[in-house]
N, C-alpha and C. Protein backbone atom coordinates (compact mmCIF):
# COMPACT_ATOMS: atom_id res chain seq x y z
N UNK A 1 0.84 -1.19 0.00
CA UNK A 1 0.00 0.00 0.00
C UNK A 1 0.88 1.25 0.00
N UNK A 2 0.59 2.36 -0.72
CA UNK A 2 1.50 3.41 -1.12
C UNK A 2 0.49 4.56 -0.30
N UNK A 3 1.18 5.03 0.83
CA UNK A 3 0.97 6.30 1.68
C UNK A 3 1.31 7.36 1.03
N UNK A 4 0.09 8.03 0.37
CA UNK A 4 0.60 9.89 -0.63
C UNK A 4 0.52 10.74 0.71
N UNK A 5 1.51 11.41 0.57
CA UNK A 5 1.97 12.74 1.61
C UNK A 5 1.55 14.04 0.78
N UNK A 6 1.01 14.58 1.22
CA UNK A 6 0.65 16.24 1.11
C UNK A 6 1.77 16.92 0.93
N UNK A 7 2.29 17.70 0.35
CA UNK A 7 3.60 18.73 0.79
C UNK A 7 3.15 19.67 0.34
N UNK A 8 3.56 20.25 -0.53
CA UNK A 8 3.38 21.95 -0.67
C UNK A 8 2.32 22.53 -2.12
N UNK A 9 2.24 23.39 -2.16
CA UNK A 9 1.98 23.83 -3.73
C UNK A 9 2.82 23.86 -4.18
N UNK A 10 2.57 23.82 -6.02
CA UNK A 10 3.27 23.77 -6.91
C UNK A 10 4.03 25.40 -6.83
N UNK A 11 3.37 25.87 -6.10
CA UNK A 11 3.30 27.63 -6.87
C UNK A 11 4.77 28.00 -5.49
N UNK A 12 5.02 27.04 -4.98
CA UNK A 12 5.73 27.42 -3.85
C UNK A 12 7.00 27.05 -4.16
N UNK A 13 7.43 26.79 -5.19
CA UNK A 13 8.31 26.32 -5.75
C UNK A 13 9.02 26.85 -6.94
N UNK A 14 10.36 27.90 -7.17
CA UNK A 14 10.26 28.45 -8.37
C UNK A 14 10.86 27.73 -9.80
N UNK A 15 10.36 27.98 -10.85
CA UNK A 15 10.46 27.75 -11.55
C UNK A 15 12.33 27.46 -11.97
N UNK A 16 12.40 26.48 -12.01
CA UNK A 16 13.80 25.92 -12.16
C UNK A 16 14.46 26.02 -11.39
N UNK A 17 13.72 25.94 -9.64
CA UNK A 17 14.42 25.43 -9.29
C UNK A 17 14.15 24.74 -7.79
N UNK A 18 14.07 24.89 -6.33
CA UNK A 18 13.74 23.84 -5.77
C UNK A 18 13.94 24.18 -4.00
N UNK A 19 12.72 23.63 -3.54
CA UNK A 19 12.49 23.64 -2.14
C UNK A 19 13.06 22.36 -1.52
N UNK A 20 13.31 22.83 0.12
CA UNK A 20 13.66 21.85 0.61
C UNK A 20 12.24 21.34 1.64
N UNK A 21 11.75 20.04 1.66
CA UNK A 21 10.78 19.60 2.61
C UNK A 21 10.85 18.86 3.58
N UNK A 22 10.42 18.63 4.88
CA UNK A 22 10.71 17.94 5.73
C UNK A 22 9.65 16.85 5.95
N UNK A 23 9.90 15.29 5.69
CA UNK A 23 8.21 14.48 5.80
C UNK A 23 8.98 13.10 6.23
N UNK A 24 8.43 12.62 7.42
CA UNK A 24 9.15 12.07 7.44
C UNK A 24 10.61 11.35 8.18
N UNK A 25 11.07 12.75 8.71
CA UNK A 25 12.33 12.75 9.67
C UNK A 25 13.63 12.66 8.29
N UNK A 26 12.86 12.95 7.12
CA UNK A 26 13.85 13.42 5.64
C UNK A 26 13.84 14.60 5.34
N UNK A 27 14.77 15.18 4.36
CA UNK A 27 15.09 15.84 4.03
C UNK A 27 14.94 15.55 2.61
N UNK A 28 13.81 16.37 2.06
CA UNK A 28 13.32 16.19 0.66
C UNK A 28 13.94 17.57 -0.37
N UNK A 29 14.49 17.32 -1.25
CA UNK A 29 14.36 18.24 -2.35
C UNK A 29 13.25 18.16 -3.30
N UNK A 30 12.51 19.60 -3.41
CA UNK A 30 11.22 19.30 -4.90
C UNK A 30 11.81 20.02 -5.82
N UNK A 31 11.68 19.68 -6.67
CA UNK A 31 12.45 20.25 -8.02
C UNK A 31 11.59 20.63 -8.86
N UNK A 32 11.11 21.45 -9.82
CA UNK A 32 10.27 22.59 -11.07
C UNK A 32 11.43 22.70 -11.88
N UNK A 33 10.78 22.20 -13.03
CA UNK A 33 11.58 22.45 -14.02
C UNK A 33 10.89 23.58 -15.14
N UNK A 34 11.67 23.98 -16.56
CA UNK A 34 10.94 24.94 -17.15
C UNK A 34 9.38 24.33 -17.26
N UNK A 35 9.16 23.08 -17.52
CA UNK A 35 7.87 22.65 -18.16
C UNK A 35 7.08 22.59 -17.21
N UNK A 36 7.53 22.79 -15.67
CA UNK A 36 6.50 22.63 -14.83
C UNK A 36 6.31 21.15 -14.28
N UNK A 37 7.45 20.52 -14.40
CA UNK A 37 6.93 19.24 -13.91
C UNK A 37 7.85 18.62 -12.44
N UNK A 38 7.65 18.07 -11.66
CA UNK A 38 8.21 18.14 -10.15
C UNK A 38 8.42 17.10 -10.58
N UNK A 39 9.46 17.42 -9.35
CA UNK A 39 10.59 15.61 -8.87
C UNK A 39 10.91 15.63 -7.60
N UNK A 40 10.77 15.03 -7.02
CA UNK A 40 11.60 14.74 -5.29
C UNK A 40 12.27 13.47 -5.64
N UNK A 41 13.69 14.42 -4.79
CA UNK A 41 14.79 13.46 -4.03
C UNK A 41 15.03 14.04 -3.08
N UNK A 42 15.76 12.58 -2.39
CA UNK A 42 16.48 13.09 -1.23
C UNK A 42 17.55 14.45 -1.19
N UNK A 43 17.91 14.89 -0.28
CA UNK A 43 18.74 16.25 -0.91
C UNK A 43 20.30 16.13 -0.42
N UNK A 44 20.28 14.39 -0.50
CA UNK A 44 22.23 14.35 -0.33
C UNK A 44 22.33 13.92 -1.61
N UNK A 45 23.71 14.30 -1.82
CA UNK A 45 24.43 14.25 -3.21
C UNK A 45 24.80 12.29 -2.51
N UNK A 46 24.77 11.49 -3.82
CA UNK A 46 24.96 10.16 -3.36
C UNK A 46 27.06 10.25 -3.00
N UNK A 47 27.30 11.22 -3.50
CA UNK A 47 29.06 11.02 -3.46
C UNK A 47 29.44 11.82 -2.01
N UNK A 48 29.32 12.69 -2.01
CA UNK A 48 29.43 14.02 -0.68
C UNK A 48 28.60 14.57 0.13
N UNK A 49 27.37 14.09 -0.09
CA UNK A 49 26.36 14.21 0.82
C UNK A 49 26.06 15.62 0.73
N UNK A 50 26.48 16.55 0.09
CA UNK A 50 26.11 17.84 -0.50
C UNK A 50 24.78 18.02 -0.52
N UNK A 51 24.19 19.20 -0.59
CA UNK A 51 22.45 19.55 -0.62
C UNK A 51 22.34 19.67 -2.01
N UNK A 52 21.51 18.91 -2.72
CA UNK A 52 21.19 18.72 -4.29
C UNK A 52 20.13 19.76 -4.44
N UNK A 53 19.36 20.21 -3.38
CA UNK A 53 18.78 21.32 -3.69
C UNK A 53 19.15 22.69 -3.88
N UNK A 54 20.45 22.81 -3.51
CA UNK A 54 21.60 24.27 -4.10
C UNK A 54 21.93 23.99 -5.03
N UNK A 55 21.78 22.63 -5.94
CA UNK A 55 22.44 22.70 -7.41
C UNK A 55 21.63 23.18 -8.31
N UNK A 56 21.98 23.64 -9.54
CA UNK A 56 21.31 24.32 -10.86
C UNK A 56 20.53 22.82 -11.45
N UNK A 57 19.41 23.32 -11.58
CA UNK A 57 18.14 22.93 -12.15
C UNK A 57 18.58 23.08 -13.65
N UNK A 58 18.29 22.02 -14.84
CA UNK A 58 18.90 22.11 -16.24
C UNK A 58 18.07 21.00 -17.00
N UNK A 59 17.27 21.20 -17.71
CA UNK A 59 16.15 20.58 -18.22
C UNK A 59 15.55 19.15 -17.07
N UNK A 60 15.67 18.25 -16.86
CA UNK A 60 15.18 17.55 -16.26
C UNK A 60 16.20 16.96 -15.62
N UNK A 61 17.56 17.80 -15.06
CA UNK A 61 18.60 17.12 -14.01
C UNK A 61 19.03 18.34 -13.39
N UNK A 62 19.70 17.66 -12.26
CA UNK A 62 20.25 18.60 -11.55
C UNK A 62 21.93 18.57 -11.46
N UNK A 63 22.72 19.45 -10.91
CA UNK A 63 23.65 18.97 -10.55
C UNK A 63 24.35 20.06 -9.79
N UNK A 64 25.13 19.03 -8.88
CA UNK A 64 25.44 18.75 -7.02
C UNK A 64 26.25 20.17 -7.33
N UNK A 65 26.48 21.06 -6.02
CA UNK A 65 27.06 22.67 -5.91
C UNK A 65 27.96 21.80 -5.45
N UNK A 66 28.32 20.98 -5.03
CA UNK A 66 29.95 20.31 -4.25
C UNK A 66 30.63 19.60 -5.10
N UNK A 67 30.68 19.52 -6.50
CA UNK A 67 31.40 18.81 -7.36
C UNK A 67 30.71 18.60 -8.79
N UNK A 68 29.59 18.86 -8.76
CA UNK A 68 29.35 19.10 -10.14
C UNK A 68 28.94 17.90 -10.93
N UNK A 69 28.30 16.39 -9.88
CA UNK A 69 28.22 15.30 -10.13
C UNK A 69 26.61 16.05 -11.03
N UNK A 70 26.17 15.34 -12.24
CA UNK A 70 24.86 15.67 -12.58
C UNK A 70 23.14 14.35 -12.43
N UNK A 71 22.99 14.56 -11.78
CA UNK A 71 21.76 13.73 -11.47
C UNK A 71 20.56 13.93 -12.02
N UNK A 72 20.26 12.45 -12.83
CA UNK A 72 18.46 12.69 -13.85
C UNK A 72 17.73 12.99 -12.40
N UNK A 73 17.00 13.95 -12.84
CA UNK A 73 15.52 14.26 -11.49
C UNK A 73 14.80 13.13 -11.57
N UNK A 74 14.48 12.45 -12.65
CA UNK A 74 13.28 11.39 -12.40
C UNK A 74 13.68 10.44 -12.01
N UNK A 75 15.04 9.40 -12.52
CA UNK A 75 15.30 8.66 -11.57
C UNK A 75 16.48 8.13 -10.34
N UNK A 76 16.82 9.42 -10.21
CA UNK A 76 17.99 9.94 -9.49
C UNK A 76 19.38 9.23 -9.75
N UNK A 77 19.48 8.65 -11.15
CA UNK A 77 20.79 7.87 -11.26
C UNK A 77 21.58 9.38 -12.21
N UNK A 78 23.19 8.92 -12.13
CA UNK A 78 24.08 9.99 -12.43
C UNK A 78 24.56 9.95 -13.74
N UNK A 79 24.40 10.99 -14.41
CA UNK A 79 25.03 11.01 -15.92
C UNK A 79 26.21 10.65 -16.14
N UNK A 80 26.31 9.75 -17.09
CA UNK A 80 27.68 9.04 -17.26
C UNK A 80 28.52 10.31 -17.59
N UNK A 81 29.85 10.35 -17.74
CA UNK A 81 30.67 9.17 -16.74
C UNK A 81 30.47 9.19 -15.60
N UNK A 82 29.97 9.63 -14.74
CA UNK A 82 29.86 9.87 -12.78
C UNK A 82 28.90 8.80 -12.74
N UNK A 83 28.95 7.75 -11.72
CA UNK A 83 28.42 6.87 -11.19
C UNK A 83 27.87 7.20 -9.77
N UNK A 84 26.46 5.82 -9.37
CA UNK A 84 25.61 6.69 -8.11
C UNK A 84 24.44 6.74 -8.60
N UNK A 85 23.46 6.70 -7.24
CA UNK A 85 22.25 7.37 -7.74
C UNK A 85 21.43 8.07 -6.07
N UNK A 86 20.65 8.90 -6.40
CA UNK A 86 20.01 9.68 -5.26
C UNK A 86 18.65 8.61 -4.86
N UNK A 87 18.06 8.84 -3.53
CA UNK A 87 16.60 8.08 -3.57
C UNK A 87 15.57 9.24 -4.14
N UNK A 88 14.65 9.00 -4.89
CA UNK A 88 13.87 9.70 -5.64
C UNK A 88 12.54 9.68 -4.61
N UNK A 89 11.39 10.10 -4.92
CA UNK A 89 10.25 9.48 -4.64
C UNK A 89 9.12 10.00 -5.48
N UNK A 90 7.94 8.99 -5.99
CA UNK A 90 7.21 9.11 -6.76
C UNK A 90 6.47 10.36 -6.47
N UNK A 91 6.11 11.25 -7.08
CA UNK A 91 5.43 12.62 -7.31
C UNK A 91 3.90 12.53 -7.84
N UNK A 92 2.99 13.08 -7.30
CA UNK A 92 1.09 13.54 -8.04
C UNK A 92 1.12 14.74 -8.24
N UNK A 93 0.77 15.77 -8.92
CA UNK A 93 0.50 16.81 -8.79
C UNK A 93 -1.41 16.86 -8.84
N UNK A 94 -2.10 17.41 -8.18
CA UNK A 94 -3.49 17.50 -8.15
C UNK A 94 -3.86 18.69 -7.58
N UNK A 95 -4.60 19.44 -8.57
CA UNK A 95 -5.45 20.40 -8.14
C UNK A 95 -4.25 21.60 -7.75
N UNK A 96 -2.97 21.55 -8.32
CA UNK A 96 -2.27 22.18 -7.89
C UNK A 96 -1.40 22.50 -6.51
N UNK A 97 -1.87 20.93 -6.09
CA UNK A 97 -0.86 20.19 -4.43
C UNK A 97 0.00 19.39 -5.04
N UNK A 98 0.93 19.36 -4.47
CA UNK A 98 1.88 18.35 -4.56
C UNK A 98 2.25 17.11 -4.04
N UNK A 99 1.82 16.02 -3.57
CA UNK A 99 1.88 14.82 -3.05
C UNK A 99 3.21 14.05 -3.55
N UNK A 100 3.60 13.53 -2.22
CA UNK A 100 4.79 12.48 -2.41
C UNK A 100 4.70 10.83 -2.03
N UNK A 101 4.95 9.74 -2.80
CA UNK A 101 4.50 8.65 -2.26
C UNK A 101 5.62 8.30 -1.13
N UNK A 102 5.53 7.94 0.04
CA UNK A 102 6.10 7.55 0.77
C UNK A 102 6.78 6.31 1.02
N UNK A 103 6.04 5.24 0.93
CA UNK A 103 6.26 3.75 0.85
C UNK A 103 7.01 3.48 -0.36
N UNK A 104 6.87 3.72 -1.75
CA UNK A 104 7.23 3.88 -2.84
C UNK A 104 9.07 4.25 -2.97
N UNK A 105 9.27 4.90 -1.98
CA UNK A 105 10.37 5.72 -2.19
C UNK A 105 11.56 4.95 -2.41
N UNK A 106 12.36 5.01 -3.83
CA UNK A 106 13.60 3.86 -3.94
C UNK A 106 14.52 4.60 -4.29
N UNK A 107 15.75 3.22 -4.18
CA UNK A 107 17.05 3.76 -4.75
C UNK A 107 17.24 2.94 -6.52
N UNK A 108 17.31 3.79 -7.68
CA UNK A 108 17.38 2.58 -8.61
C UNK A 108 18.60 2.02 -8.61
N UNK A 109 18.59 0.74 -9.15
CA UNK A 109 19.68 -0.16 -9.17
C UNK A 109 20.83 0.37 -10.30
């Protein structure tokens, strides 16, 4: 069974680029990209544990202010050549809320 969490509005979030949330006893990054579409991860860099939510937002990745590792938003694995991946967690947007699945939440292989 997949527990959806409430978090914020969309509108609370600027455009390219990203809040930090607390749900959990985690530390969530939400990410807006130009198109408007959200992503949560965790907000350690998988190499340095860096806040992925200070990195620059760049079509649908991010990448880490502590080294410059670049991470896909959707499934938090690292653009080659850099190896790694972040825990992601599945995203709803409705009615202009933002929901996070909780139970859901992985690391991809």
């Amino acid at each position: 069974m997949v527990d959806w969490i409430e978090i914020v509005s969309v509108d609370e979030i600027p455009s390219l680029g990203s809040r930090v949330v607390h749900a959990n006893g985690e530390e969530i990054a939400l990410f807006r990209t130009a198109n408007d579409e959200i992503f949560a991860v965790r907000d350690r860099c998988p190499h340095k544990e860096g806040p992925l939510s200070q990195g620059i937002v760049h079509g649908k990745r991010v990448t880490c202010p502590m080294h410059n590792l670049v991470l896909e938003l959707s499934d938090g694995k690292a653009v080659h050549p850099d190896e790694g991946c972040a825990m992601v967690y599945p995203v709803k947007v409705e009615e202009g809320r933002i929901w996070i699945a909780w139970q859901s939440a992985a690391i991809p292989e």
